[in-house]
PDB file of N, CA and C in Angstrom:
ATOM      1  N   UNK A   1      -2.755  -8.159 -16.001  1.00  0.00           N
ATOM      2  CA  UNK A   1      -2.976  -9.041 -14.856  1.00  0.00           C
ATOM      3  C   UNK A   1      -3.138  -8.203 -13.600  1.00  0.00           C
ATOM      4  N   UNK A   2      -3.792  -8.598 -13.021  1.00  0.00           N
ATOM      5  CA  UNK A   2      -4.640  -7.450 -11.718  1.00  0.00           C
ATOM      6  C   UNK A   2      -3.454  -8.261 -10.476  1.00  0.00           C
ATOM      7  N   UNK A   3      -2.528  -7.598 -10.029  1.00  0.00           N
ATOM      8  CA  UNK A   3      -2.216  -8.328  -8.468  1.00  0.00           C
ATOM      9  C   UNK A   3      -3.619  -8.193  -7.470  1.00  0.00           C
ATOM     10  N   UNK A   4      -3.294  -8.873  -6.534  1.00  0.00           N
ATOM     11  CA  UNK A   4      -4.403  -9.443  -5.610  1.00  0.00           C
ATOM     12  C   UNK A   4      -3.997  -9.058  -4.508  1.00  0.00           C
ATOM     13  N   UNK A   5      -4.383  -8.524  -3.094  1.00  0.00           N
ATOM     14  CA  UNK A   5      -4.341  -8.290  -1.819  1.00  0.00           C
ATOM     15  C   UNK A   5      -4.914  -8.780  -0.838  1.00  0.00           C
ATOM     16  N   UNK A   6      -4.519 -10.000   0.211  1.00  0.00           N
ATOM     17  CA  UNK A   6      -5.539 -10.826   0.607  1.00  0.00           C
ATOM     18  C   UNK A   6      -5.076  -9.816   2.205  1.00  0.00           C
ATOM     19  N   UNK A   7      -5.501  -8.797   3.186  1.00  0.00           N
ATOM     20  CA  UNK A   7      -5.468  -8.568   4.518  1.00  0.00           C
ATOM     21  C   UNK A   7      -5.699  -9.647   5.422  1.00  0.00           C
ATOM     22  N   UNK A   8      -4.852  -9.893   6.087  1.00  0.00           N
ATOM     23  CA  UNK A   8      -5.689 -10.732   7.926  1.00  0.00           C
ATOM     24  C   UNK A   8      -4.967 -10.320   8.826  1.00  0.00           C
ATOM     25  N   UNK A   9      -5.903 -10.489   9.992  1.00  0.00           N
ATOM     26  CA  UNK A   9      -5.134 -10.629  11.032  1.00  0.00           C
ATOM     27  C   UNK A   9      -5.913 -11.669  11.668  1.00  0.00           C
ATOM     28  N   UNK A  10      -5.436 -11.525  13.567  1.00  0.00           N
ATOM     29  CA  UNK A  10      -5.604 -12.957  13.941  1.00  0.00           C
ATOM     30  C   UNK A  10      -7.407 -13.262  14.169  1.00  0.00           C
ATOM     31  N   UNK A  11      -8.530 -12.237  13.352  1.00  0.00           N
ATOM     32  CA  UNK A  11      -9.934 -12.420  13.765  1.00  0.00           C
ATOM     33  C   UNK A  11     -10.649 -12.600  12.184  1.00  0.00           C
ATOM     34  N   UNK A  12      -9.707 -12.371  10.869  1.00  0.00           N
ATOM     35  CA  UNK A  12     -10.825 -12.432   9.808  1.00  0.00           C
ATOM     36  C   UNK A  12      -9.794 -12.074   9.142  1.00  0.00           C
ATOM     37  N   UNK A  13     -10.314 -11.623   7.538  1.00  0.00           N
ATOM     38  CA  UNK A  13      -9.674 -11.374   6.570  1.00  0.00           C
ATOM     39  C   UNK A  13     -10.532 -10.519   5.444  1.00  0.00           C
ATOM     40  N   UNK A  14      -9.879 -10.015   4.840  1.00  0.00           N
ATOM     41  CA  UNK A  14     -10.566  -9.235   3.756  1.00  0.00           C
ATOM     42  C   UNK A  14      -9.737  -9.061   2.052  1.00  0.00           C
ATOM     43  N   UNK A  15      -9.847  -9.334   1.574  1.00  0.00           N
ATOM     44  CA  UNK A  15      -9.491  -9.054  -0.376  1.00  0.00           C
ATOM     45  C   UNK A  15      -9.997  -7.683  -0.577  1.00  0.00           C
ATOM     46  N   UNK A  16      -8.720  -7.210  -0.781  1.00  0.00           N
ATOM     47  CA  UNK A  16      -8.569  -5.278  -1.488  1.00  0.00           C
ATOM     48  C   UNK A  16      -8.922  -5.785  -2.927  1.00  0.00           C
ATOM     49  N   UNK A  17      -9.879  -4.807  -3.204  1.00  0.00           N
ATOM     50  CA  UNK A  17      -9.896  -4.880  -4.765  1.00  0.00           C
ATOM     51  C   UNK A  17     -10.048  -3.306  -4.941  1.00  0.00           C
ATOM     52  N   UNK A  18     -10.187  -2.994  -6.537  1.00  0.00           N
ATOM     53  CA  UNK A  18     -11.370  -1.840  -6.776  1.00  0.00           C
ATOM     54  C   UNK A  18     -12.279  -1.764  -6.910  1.00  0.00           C
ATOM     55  N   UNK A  19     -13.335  -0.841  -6.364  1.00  0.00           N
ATOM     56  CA  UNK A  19     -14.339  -0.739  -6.333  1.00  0.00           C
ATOM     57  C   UNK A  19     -14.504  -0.529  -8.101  1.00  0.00           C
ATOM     58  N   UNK A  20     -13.705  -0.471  -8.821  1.00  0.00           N
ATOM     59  CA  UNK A  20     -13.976  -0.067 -10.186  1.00  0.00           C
ATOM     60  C   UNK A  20     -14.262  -1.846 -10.872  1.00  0.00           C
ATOM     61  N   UNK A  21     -13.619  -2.536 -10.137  1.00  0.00           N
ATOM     62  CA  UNK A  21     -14.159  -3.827 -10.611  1.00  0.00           C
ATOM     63  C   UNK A  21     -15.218  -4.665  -9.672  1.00  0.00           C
ATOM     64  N   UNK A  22     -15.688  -3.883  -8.895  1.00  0.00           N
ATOM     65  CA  UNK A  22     -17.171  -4.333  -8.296  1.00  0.00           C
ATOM     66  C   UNK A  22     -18.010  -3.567  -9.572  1.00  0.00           C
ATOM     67  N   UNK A  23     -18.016  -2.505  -9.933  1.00  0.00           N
ATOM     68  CA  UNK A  23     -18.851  -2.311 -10.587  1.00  0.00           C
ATOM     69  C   UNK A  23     -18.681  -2.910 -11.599  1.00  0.00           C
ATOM     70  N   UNK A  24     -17.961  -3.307 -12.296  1.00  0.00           N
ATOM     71  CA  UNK A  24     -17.562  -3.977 -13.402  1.00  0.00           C
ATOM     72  C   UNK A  24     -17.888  -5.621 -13.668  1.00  0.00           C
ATOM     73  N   UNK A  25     -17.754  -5.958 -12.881  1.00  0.00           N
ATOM     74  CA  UNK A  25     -18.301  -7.398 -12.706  1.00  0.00           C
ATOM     75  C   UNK A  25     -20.050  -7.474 -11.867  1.00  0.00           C
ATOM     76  N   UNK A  26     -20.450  -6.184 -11.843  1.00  0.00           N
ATOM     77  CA  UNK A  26     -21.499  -5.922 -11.175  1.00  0.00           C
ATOM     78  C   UNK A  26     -22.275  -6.384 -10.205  1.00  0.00           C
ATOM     79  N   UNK A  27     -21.183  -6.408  -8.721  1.00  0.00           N
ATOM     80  CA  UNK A  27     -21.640  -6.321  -7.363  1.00  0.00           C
ATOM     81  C   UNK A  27     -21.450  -5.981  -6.860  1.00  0.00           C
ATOM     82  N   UNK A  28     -21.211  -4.546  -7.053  1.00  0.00           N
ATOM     83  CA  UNK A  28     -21.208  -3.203  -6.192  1.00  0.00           C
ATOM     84  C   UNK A  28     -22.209  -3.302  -5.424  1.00  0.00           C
ATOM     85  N   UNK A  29     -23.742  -3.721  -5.960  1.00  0.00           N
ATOM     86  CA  UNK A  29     -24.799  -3.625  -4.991  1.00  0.00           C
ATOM     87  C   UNK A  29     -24.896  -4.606  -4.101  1.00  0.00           C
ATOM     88  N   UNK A  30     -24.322  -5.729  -4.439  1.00  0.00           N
ATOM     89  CA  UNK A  30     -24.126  -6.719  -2.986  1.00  0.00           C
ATOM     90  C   UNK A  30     -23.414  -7.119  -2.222  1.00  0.00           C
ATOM     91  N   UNK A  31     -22.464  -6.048  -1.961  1.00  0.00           N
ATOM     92  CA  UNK A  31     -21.679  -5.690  -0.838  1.00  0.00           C
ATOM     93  C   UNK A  31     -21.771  -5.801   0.489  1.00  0.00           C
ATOM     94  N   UNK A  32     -21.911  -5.956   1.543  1.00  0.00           N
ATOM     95  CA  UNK A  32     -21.858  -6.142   2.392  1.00  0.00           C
ATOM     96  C   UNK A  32     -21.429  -5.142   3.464  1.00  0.00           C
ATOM     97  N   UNK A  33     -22.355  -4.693   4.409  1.00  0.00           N
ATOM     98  CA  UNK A  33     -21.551  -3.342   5.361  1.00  0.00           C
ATOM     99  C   UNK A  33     -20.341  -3.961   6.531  1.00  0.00           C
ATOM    100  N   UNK A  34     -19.951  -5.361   6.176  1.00  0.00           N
ATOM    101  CA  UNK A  34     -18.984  -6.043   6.829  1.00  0.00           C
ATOM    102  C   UNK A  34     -18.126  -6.062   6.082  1.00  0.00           C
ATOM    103  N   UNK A  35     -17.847  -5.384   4.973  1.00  0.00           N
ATOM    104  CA  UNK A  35     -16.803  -5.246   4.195  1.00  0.00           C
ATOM    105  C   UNK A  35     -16.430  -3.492   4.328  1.00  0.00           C
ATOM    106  N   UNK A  36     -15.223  -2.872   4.216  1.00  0.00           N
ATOM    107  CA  UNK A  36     -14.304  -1.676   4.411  1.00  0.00           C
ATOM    108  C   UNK A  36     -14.238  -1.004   2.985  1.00  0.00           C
ATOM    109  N   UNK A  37     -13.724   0.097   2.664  1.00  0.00           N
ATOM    110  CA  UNK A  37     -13.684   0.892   1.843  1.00  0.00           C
ATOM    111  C   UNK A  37     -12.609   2.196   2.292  1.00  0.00           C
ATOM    112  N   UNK A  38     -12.234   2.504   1.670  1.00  0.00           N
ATOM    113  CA  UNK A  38     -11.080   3.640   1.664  1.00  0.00           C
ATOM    114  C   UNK A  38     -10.976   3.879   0.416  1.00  0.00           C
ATOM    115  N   UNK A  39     -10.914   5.778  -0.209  1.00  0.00           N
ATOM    116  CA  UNK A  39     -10.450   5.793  -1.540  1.00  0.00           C
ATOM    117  C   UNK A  39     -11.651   5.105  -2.735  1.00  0.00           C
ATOM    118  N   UNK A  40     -10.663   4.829  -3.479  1.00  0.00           N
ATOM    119  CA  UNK A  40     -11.457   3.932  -4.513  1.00  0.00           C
ATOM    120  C   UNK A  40     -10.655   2.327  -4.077  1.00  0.00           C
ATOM    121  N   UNK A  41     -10.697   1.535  -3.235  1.00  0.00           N
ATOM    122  CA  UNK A  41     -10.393   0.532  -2.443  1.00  0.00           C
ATOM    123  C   UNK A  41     -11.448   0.258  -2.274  1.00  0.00           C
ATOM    124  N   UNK A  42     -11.917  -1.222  -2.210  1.00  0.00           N
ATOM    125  CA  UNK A  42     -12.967  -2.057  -1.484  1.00  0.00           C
ATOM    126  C   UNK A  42     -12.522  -3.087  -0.487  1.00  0.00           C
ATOM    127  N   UNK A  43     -12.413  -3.654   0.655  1.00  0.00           N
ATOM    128  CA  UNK A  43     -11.833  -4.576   1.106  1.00  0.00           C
ATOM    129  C   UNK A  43     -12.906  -5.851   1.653  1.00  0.00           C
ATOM    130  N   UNK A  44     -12.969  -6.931   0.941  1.00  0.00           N
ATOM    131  CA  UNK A  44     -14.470  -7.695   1.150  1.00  0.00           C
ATOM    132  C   UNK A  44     -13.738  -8.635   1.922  1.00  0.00           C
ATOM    133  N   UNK A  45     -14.991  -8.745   2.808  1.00  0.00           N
ATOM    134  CA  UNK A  45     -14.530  -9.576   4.191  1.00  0.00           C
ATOM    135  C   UNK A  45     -14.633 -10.986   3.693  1.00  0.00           C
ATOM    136  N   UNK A  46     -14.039 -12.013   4.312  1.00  0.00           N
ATOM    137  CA  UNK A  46     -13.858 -13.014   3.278  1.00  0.00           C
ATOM    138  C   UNK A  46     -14.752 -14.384   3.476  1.00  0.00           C
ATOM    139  N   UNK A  47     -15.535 -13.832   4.183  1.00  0.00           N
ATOM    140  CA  UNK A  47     -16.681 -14.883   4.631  1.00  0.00           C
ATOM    141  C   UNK A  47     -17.838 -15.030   3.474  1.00  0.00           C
ATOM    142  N   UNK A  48     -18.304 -14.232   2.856  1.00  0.00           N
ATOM    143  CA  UNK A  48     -18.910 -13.688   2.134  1.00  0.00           C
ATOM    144  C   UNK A  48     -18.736 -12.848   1.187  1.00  0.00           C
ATOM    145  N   UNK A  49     -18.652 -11.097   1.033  1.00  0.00           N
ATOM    146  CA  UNK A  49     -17.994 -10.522   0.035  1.00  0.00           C
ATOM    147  C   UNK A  49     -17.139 -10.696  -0.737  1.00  0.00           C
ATOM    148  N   UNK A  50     -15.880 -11.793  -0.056  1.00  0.00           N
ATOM    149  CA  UNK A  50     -14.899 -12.125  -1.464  1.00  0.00           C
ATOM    150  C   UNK A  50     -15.348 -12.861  -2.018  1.00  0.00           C
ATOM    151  N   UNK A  51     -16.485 -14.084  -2.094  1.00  0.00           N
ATOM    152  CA  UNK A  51     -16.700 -14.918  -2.279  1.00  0.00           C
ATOM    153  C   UNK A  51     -17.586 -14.846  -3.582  1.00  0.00           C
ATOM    154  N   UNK A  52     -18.381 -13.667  -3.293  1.00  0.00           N
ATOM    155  CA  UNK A  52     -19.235 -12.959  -3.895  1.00  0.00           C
ATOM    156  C   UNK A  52     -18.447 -12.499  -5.323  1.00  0.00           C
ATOM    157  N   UNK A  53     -17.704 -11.436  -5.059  1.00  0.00           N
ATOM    158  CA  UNK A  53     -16.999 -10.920  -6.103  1.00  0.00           C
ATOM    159  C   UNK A  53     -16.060 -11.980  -6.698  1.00  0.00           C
ATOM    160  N   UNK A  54     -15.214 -12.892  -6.105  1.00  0.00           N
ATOM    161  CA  UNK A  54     -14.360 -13.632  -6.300  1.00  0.00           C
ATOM    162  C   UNK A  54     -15.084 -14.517  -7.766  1.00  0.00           C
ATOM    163  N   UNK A  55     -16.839 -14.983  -7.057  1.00  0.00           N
ATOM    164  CA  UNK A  55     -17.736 -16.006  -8.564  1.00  0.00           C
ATOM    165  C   UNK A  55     -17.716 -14.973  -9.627  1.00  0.00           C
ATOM    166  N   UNK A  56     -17.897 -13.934  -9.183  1.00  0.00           N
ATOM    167  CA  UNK A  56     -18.290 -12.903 -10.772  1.00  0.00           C
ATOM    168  C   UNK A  56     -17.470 -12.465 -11.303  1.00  0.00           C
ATOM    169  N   UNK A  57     -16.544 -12.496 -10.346  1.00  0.00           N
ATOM    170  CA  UNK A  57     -14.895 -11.742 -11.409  1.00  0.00           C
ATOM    171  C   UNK A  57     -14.526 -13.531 -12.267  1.00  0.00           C
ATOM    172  N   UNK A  58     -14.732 -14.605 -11.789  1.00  0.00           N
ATOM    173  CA  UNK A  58     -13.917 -15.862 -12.864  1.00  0.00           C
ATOM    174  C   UNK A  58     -15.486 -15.550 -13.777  1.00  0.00           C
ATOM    175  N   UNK A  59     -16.471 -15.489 -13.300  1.00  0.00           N
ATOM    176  CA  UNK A  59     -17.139 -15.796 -14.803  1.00  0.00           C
ATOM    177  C   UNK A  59     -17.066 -15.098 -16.043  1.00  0.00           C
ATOM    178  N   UNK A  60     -16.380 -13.988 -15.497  1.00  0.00           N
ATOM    179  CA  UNK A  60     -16.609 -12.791 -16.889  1.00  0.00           C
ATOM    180  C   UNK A  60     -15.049 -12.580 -17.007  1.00  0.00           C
ATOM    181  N   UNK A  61     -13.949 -12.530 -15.602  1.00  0.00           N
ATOM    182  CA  UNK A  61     -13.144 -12.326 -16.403  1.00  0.00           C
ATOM    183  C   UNK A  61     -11.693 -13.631 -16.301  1.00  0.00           C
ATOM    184  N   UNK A  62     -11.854 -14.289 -15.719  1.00  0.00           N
ATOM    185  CA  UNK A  62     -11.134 -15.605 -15.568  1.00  0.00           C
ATOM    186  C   UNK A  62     -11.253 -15.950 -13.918  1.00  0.00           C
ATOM    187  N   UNK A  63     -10.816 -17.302 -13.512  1.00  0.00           N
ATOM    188  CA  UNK A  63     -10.559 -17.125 -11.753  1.00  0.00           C
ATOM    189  C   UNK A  63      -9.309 -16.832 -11.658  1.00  0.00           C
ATOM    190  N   UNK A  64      -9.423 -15.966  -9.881  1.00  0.00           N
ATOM    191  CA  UNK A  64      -8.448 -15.605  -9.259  1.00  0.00           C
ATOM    192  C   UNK A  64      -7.548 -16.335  -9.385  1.00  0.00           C
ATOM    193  N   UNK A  65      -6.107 -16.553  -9.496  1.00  0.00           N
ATOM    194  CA  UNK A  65      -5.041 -17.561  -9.132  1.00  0.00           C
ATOM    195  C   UNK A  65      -4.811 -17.039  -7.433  1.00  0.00           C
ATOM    196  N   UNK A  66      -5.164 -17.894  -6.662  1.00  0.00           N
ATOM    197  CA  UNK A  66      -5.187 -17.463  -5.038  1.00  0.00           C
ATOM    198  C   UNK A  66      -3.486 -17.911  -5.285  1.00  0.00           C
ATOM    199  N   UNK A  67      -3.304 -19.036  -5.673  1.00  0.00           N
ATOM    200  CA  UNK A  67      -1.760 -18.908  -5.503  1.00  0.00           C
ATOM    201  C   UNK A  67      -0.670 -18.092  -5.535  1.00  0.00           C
ATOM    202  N   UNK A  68      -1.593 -16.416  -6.045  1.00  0.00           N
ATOM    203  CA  UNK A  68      -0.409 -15.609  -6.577  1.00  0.00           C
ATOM    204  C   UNK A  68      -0.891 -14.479  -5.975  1.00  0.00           C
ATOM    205  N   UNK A  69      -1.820 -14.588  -4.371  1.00  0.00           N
ATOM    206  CA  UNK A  69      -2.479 -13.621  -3.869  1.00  0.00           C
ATOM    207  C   UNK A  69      -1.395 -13.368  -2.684  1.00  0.00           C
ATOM    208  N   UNK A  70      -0.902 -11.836  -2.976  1.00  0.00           N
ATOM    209  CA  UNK A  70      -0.102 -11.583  -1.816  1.00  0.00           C
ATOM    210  C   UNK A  70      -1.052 -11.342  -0.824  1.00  0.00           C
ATOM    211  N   UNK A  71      -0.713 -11.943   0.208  1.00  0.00           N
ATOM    212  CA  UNK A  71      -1.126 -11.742   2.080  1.00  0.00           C
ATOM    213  C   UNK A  71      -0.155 -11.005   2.454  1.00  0.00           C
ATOM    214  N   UNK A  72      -1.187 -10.229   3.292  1.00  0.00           N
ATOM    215  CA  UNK A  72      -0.396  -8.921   4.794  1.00  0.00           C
ATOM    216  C   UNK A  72      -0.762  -9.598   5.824  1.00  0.00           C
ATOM    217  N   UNK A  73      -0.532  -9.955   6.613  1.00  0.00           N
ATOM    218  CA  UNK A  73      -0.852 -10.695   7.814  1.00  0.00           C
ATOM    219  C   UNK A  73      -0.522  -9.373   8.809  1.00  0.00           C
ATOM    220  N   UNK A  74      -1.360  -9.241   9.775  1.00  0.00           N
ATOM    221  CA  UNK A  74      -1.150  -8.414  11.223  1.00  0.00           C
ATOM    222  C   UNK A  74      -1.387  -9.591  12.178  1.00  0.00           C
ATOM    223  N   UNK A  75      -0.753  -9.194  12.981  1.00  0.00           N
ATOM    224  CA  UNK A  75      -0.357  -9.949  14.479  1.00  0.00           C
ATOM    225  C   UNK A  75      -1.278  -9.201  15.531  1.00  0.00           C
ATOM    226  N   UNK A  76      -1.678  -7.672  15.099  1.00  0.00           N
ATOM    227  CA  UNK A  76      -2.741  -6.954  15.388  1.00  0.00           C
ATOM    228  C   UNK A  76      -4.263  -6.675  15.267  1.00  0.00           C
ATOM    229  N   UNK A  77      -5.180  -6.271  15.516  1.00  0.00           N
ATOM    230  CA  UNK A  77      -6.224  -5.707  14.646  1.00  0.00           C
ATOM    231  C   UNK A  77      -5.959  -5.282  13.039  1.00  0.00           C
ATOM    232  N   UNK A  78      -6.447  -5.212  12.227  1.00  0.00           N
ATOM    233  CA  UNK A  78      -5.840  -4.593  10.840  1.00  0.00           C
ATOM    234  C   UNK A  78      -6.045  -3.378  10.807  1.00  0.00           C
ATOM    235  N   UNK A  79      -4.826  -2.306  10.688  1.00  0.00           N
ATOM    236  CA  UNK A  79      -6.038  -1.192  10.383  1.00  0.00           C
ATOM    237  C   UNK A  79      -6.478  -0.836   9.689  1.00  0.00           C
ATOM    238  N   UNK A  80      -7.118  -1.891   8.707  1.00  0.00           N
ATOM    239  CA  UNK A  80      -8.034  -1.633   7.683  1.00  0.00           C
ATOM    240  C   UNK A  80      -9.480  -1.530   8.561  1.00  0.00           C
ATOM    241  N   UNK A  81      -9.378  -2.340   9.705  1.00  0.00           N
ATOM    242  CA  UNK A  81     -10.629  -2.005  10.589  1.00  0.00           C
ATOM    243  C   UNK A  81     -10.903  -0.412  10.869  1.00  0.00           C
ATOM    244  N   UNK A  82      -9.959   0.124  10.160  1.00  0.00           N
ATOM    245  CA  UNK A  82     -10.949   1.316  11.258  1.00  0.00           C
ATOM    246  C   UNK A  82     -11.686   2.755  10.168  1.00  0.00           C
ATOM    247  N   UNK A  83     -11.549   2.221   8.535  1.00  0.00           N
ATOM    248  CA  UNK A  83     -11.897   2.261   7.756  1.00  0.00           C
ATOM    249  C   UNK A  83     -12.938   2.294   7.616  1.00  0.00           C
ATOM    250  N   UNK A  84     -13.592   3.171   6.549  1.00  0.00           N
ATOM    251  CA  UNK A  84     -15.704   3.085   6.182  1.00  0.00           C
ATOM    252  C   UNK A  84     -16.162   1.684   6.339  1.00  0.00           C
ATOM    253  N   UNK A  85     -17.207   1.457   6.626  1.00  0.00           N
ATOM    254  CA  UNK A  85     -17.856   0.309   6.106  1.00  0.00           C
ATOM    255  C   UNK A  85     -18.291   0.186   4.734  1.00  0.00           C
ATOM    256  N   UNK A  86     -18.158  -0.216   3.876  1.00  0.00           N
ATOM    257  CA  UNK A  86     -18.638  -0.369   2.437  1.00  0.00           C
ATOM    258  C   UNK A  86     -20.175   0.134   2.448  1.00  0.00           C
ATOM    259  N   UNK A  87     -20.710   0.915   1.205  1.00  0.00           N
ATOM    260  CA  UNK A  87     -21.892   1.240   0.677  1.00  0.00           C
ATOM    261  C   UNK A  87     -21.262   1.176  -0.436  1.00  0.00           C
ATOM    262  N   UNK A  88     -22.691   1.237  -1.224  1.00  0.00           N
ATOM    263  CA  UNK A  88     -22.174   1.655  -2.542  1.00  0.00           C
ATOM    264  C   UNK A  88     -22.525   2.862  -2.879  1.00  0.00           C
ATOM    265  N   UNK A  89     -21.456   3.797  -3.441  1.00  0.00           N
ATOM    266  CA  UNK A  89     -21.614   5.214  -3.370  1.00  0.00           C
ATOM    267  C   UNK A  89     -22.224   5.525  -5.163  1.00  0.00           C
ATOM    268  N   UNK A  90     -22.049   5.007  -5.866  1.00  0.00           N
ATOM    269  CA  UNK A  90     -22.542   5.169  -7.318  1.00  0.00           C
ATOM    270  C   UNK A  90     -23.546   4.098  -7.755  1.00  0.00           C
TER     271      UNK A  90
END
């Protein structure tokens, strides 16, 4: 079972995943440069990119249980903001 990472603060939000399961569910290539990256970390902004990965990860490998998605909340900027912008590097 994969835990889940939902980031916000008080302007947006983003879902940490791995980039090993963007490729895996194969949408690494439609990523979004409004989504972050660090490491082998992806963080998809949640307007779009989670939304994205979120349909292709239940079709192939079940849906998310959001009920069991830990949130970090900042009261700040996140500093996941200050992080790459997502490409896809492979």
């Amino acid at each position: 079972m994969d835990e889940w990472v939902f980031h916000e603060d008080p302007g947006h939000g983003w879902l940490e995943v791995p980039k090993a399961h963007l490729r895996r569910v194969g949408v690494a290539g439609k990523i979004s440069g409004y989504s972050y990256q660090r490491g082998d970390k992806a963080y998809l902004e949640e307007d779009m990119d989670a939304g994205t990965f979120a349909k292709a990860w239940a079709e192939q490998e079940g849906p998310i249980d959001w009920e069991r998605v830990r949130r970090l909340r900042s009261e700040v900027d996140a500093p996941l903001r200050s992080f790459d912008h997502y490409w896809e590097d492979e």
